[in-house]
C-alpha atoms as a PDB file:
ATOM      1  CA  UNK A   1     157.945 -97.044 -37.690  1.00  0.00           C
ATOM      2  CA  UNK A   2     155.781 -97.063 -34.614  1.00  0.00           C
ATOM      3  CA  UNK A   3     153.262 -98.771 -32.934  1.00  0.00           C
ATOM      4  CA  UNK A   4     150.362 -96.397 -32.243  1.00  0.00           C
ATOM      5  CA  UNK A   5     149.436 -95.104 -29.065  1.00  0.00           C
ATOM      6  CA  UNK A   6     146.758 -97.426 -28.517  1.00  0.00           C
ATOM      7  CA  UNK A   7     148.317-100.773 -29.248  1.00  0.00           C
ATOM      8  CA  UNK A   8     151.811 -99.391 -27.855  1.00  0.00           C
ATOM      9  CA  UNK A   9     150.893 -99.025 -24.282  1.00  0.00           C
ATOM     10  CA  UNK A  10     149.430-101.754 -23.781  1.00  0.00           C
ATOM     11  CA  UNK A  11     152.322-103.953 -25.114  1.00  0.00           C
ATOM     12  CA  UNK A  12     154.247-102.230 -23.085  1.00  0.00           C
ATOM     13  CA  UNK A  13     152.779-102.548 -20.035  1.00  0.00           C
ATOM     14  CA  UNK A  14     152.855-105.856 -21.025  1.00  0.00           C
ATOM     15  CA  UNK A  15     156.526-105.985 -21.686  1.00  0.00           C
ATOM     16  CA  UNK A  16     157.195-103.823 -18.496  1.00  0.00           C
ATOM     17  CA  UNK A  17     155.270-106.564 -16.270  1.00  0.00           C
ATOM     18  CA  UNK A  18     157.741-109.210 -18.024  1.00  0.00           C
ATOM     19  CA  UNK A  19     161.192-107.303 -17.568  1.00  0.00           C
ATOM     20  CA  UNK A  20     161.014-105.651 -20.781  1.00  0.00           C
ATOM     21  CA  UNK A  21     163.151-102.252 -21.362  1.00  0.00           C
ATOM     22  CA  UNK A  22     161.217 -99.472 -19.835  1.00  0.00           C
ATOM     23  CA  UNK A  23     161.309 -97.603 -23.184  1.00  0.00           C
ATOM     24  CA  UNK A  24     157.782 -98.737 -25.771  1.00  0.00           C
ATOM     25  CA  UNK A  25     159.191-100.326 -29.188  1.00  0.00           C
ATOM     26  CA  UNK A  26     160.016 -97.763 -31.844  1.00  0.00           C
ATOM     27  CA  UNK A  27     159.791-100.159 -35.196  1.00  0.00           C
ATOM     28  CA  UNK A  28     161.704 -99.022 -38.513  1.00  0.00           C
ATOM     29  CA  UNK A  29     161.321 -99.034 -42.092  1.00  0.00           C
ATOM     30  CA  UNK A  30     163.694-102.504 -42.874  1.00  0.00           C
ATOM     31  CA  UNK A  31     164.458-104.031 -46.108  1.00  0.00           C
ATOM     32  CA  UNK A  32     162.011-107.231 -46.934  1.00  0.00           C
ATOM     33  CA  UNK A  33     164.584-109.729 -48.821  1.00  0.00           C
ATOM     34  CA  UNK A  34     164.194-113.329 -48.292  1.00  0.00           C
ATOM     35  CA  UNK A  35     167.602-115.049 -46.506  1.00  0.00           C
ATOM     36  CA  UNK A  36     168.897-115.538 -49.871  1.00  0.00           C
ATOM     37  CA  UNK A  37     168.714-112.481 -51.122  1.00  0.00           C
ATOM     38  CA  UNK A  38     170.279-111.279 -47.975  1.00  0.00           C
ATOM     39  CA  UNK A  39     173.112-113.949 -48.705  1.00  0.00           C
ATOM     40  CA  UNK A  40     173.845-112.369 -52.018  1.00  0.00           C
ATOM     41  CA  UNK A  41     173.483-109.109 -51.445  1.00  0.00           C
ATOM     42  CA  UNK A  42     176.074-109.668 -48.646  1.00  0.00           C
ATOM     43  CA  UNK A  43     178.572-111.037 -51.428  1.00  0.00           C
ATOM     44  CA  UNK A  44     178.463-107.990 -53.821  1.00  0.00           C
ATOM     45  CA  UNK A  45     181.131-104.713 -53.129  1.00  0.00           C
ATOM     46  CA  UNK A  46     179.072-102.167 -50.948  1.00  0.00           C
ATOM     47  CA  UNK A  47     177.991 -98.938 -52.416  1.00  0.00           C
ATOM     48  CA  UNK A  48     178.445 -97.144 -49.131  1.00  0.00           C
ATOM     49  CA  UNK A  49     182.200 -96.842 -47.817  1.00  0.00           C
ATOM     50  CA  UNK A  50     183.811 -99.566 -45.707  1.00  0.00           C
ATOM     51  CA  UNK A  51     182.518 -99.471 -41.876  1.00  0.00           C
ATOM     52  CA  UNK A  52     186.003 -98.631 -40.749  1.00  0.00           C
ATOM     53  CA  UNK A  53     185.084 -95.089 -42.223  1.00  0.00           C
ATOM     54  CA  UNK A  54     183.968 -93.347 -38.780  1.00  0.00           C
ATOM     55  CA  UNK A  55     180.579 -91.821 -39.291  1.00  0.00           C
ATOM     56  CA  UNK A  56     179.190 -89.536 -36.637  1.00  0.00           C
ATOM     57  CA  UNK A  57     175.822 -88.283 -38.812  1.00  0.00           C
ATOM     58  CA  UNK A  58     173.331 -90.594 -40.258  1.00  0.00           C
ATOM     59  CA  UNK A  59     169.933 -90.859 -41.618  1.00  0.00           C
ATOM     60  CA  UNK A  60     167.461 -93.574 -40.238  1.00  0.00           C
ATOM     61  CA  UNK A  61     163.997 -94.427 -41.733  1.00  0.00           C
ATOM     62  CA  UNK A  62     160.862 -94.435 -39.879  1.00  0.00           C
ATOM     63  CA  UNK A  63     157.291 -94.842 -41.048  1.00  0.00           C
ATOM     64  CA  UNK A  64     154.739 -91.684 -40.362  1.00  0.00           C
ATOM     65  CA  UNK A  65     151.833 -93.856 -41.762  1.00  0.00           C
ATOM     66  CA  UNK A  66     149.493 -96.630 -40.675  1.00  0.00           C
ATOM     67  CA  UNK A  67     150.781 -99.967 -42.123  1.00  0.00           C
ATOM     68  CA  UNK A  68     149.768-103.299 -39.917  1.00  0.00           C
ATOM     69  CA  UNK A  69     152.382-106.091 -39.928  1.00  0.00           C
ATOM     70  CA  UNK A  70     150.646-109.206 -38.247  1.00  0.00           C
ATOM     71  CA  UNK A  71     148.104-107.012 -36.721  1.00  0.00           C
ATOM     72  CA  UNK A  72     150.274-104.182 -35.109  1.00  0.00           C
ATOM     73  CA  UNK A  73     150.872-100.817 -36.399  1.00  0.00           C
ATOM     74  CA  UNK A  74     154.176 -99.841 -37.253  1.00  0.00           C
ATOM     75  CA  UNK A  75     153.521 -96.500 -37.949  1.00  0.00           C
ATOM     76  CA  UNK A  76     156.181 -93.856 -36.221  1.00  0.00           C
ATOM     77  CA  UNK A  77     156.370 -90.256 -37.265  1.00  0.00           C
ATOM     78  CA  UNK A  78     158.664 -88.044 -35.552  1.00  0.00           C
ATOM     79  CA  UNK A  79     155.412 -86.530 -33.991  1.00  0.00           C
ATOM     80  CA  UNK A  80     155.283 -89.683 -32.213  1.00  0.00           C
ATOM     81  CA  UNK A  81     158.973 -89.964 -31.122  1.00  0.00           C
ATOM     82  CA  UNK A  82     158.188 -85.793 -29.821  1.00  0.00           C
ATOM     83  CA  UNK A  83     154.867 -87.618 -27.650  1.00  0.00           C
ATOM     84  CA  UNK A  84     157.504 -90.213 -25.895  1.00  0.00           C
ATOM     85  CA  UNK A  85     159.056 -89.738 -22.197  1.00  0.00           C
ATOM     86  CA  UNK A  86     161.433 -87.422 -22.671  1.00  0.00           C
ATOM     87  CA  UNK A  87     160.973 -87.585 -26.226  1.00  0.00           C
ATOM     88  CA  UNK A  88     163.396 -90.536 -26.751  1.00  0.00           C
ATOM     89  CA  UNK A  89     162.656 -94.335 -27.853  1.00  0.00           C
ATOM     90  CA  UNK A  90     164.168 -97.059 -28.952  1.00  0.00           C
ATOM     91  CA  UNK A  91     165.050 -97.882 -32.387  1.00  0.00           C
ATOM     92  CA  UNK A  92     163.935-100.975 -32.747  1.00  0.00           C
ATOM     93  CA  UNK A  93     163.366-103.565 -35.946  1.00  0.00           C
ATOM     94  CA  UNK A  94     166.367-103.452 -37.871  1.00  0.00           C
ATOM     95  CA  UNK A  95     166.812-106.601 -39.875  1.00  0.00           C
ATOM     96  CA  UNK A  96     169.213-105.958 -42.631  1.00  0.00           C
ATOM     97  CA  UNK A  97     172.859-106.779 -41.698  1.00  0.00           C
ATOM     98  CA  UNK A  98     174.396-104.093 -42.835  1.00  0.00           C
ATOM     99  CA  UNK A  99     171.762-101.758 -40.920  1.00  0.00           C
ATOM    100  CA  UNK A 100     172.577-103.622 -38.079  1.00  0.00           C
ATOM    101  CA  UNK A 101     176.468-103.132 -37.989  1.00  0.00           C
ATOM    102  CA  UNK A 102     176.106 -99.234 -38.481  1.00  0.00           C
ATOM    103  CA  UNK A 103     174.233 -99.316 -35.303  1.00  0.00           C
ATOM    104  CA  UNK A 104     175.967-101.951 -33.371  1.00  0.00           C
ATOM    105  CA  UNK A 105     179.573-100.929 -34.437  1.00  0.00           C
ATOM    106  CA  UNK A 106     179.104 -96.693 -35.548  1.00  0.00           C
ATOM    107  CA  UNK A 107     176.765 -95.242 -33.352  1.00  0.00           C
ATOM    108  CA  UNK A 108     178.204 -93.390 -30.237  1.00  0.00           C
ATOM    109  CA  UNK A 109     176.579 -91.363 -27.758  1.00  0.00           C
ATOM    110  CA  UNK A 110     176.027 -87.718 -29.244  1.00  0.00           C
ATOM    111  CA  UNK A 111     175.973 -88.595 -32.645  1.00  0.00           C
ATOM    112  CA  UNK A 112     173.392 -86.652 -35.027  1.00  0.00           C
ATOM    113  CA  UNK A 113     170.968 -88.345 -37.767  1.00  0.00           C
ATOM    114  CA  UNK A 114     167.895 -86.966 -40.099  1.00  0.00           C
ATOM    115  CA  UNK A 115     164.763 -88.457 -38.892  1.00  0.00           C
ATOM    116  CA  UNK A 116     163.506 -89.688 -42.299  1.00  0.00           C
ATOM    117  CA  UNK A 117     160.234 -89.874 -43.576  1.00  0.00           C
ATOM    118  CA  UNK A 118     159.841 -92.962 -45.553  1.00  0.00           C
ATOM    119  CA  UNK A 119     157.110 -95.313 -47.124  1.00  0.00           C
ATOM    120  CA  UNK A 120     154.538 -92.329 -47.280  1.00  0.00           C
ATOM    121  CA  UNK A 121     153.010 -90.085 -49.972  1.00  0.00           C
ATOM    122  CA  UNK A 122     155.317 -87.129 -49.075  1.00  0.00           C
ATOM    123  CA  UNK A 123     158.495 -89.077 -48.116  1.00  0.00           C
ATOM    124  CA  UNK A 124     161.056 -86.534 -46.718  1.00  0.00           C
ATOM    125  CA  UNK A 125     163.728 -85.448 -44.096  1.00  0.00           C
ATOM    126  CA  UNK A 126     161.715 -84.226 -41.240  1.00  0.00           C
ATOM    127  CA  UNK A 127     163.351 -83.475 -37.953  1.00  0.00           C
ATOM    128  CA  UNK A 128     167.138 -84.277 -36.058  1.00  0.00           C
ATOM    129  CA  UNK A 129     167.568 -86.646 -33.415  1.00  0.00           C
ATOM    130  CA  UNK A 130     170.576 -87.718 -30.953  1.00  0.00           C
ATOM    131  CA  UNK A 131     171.946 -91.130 -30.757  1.00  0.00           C
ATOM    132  CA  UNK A 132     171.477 -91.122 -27.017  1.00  0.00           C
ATOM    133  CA  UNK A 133     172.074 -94.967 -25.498  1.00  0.00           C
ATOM    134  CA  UNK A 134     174.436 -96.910 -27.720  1.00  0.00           C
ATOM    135  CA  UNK A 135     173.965-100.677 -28.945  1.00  0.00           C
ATOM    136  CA  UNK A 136     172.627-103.179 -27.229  1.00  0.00           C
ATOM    137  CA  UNK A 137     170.192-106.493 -27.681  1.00  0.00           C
ATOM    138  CA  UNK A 138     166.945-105.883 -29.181  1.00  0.00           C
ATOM    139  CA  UNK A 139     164.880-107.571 -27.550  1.00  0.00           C
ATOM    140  CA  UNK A 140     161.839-107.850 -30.036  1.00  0.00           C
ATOM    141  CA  UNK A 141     163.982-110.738 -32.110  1.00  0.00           C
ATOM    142  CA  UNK A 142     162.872-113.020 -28.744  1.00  0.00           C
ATOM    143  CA  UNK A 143     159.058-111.845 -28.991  1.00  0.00           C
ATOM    144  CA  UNK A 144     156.520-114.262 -30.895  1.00  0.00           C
ATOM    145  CA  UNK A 145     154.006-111.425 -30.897  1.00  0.00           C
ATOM    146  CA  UNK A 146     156.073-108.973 -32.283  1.00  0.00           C
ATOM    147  CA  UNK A 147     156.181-108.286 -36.258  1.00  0.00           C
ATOM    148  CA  UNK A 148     160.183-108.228 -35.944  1.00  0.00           C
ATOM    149  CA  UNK A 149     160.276-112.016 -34.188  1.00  0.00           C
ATOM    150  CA  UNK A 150     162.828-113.961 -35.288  1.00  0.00           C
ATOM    151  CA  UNK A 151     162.991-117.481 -34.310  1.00  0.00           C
ATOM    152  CA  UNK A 152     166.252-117.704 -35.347  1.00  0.00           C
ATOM    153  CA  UNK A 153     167.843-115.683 -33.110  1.00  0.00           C
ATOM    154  CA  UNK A 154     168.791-116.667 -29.867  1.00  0.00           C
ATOM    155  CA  UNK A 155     168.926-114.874 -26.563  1.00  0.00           C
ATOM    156  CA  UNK A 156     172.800-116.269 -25.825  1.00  0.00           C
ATOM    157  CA  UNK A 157     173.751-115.300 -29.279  1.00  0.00           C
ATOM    158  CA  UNK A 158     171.333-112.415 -30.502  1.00  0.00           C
ATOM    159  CA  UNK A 159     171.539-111.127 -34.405  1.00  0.00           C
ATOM    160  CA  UNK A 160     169.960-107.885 -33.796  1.00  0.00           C
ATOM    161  CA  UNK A 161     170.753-104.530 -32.114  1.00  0.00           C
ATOM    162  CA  UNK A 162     169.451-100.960 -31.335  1.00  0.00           C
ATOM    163  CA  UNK A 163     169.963 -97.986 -30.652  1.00  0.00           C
ATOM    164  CA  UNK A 164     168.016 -94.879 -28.416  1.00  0.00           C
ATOM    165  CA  UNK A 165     167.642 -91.497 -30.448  1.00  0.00           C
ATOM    166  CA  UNK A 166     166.212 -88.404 -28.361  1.00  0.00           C
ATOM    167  CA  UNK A 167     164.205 -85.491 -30.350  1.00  0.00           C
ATOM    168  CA  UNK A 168     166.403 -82.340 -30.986  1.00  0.00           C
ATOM    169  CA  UNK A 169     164.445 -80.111 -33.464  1.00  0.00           C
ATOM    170  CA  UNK A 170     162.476 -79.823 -36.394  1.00  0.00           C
ATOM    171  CA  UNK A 171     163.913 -79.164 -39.882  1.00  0.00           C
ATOM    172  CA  UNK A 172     163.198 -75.612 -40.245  1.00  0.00           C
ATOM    173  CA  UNK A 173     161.301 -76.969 -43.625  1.00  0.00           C
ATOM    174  CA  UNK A 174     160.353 -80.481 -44.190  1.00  0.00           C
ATOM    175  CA  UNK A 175     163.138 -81.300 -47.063  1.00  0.00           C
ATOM    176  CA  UNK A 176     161.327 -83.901 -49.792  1.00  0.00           C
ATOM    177  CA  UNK A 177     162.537 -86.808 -50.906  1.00  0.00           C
ATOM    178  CA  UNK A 178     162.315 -85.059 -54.818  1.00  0.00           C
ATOM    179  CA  UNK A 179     164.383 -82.535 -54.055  1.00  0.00           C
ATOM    180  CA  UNK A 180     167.145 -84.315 -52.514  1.00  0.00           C
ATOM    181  CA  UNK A 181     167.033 -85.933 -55.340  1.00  0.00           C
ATOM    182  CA  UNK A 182     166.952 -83.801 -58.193  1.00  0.00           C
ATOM    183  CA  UNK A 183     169.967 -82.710 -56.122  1.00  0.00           C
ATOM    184  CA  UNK A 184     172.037 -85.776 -56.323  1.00  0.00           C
ATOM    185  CA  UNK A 185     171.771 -85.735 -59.831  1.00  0.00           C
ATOM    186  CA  UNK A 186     173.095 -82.553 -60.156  1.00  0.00           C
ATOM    187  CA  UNK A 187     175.490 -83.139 -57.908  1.00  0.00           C
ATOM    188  CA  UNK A 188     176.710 -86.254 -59.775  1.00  0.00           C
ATOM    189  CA  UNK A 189     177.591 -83.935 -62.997  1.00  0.00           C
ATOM    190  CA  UNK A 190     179.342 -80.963 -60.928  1.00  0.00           C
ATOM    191  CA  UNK A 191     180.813 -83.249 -58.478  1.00  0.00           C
ATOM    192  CA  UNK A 192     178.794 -81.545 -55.899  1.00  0.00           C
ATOM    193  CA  UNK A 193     178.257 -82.876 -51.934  1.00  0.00           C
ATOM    194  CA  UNK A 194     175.429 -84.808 -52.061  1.00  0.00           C
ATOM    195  CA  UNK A 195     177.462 -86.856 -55.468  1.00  0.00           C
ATOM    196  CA  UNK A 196     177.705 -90.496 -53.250  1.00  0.00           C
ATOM    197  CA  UNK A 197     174.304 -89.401 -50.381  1.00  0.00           C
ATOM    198  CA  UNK A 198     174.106 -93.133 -49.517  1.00  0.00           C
ATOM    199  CA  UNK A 199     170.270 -92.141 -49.946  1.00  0.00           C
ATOM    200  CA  UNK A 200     170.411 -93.035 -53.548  1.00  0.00           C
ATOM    201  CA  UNK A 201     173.369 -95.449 -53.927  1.00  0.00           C
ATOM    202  CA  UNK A 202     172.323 -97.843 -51.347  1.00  0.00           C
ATOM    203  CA  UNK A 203     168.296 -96.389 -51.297  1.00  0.00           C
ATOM    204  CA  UNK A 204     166.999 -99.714 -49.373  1.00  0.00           C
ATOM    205  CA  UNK A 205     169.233 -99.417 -46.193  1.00  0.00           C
ATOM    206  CA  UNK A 206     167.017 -98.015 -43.296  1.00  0.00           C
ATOM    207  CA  UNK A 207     170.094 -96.634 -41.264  1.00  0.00           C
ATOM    208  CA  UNK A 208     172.814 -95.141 -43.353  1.00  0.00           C
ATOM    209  CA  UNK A 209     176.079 -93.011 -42.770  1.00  0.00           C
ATOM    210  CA  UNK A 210     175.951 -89.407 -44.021  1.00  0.00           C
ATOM    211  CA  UNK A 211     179.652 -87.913 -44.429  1.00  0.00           C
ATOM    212  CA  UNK A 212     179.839 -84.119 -42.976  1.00  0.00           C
ATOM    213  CA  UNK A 213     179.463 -82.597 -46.095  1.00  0.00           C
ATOM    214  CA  UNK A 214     176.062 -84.029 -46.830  1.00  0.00           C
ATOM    215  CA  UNK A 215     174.545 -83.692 -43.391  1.00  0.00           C
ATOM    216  CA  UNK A 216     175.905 -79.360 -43.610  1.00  0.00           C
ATOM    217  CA  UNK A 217     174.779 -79.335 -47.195  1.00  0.00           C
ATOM    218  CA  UNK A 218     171.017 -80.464 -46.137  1.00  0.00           C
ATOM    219  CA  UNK A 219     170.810 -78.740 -43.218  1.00  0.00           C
ATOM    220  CA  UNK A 220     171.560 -75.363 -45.355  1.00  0.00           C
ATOM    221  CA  UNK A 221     168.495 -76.146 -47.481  1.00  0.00           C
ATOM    222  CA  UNK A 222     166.200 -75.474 -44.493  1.00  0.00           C
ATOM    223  CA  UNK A 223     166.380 -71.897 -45.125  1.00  0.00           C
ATOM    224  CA  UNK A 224     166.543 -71.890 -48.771  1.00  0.00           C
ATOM    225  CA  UNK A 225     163.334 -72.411 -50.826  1.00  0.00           C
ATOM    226  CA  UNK A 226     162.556 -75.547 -52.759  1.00  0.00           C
ATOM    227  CA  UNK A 227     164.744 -75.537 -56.030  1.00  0.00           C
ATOM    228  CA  UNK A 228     166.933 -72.446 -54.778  1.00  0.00           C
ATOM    229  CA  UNK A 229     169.857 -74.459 -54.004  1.00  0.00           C
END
């Protein structure tokens, strides 16, 4: 999710004049549980496969559509992420722990992930992008203005991280949401690639690890039609 192109240069200008990054605020579709919801979540056995697993494909949400969070819209399509400086942002906004550690601890330079569609009427993979700047502070946990402040976080011990992604290409077809899956339940009878697609078994996580399989599996849909996998 991204600020539009109104609102977004002119807080970062603003953020520029104060030391800010040079790169404007690209905000993500995050999970909305209260702290102790986060708490218990963080007890249970994960769904997705320890972190030690070394992932080097992943899917991250964004938001294509207008949605204001304390007057500021968070909308970010990969059309917008294509309009950026060398088509590359930030990925900022990431408030779910788990979310966080993929990023902070996973991500290295190079690395591959869908640019996903989410929150939207037609909710889909849409494009591939390039982890291109690994971890470091994000710095909109510090901002009072920003929808991802949080005062809880503080700048000698930040909670949150992110991540630069650069624009590589276009999904040959946009690849829906339904299909994927109508897919993974297939899959989960015939023991199929897209079986475990952390998509489904852990659906609320904005940044997840896709295994090799998965990520060659989707991108050979792109020149298949819709239901002729």
């Amino acid at each position: 999710m991204k600020e539009t192109a109104g609102s977004t240069i002119e807080r970062h200008r603003a953020k520029r004049d104060l030391k800010m990054p040079p790169k404007k605020k690209l905000k993500i579709d995050r999970d909305k549980r209260s702290k102790t919801a986060e708490k218990e979540e963080s007890a249970k056995p994960s769904k997705i496969p320890k972190n030690e697993v070394q992932y080097t494909r992943w899917l991250m949400k964004s938001e294509p559509e207008s949605r204001f969070e304390k007057g500021v819209d968070v909308k970010f399509g990969i059309e917008d992420l294509k309009k950026e400086p060398n088509q590359t942002a930030c990925w900022d906004g990431v408030r779910n722990y788990q979310a966080r550690n993929f990023m902070r601890d996973q991500m290295k330079n190079g690395h591959l992930a869908f640019f996903y569609h989410s929150n939207c009427k037609n909710p889909g993979i849409a494009a591939i992008v390039e982890i291109v700047k690994e971890s470091y502070v994000d710095y909109t946990q510090f901002d009072k203005t920003d929808p991802h402040y949080d005062p809880n976080s503080k700048k000698e011990n930040p909670k949150w991280f992110m991540v630069d992604v650069k624009f590589v290409r276009m999904m040959k077809r946009f690849i829906p949401l339904q299909e994927l899956k109508a897919l993974h339940q297939e899959h989960k009878a015939t023991d199929g690639p897209l079986k475990s697609v952390a998509l489904f078994t852990s659906a609320r996580l904005s940044v997840q690890p896709v295994t090799e399989d998965e990520f060659e599996y989707i991108c050979s849909l792109e020149d298949k039609p819709v239901g002729a996998s």
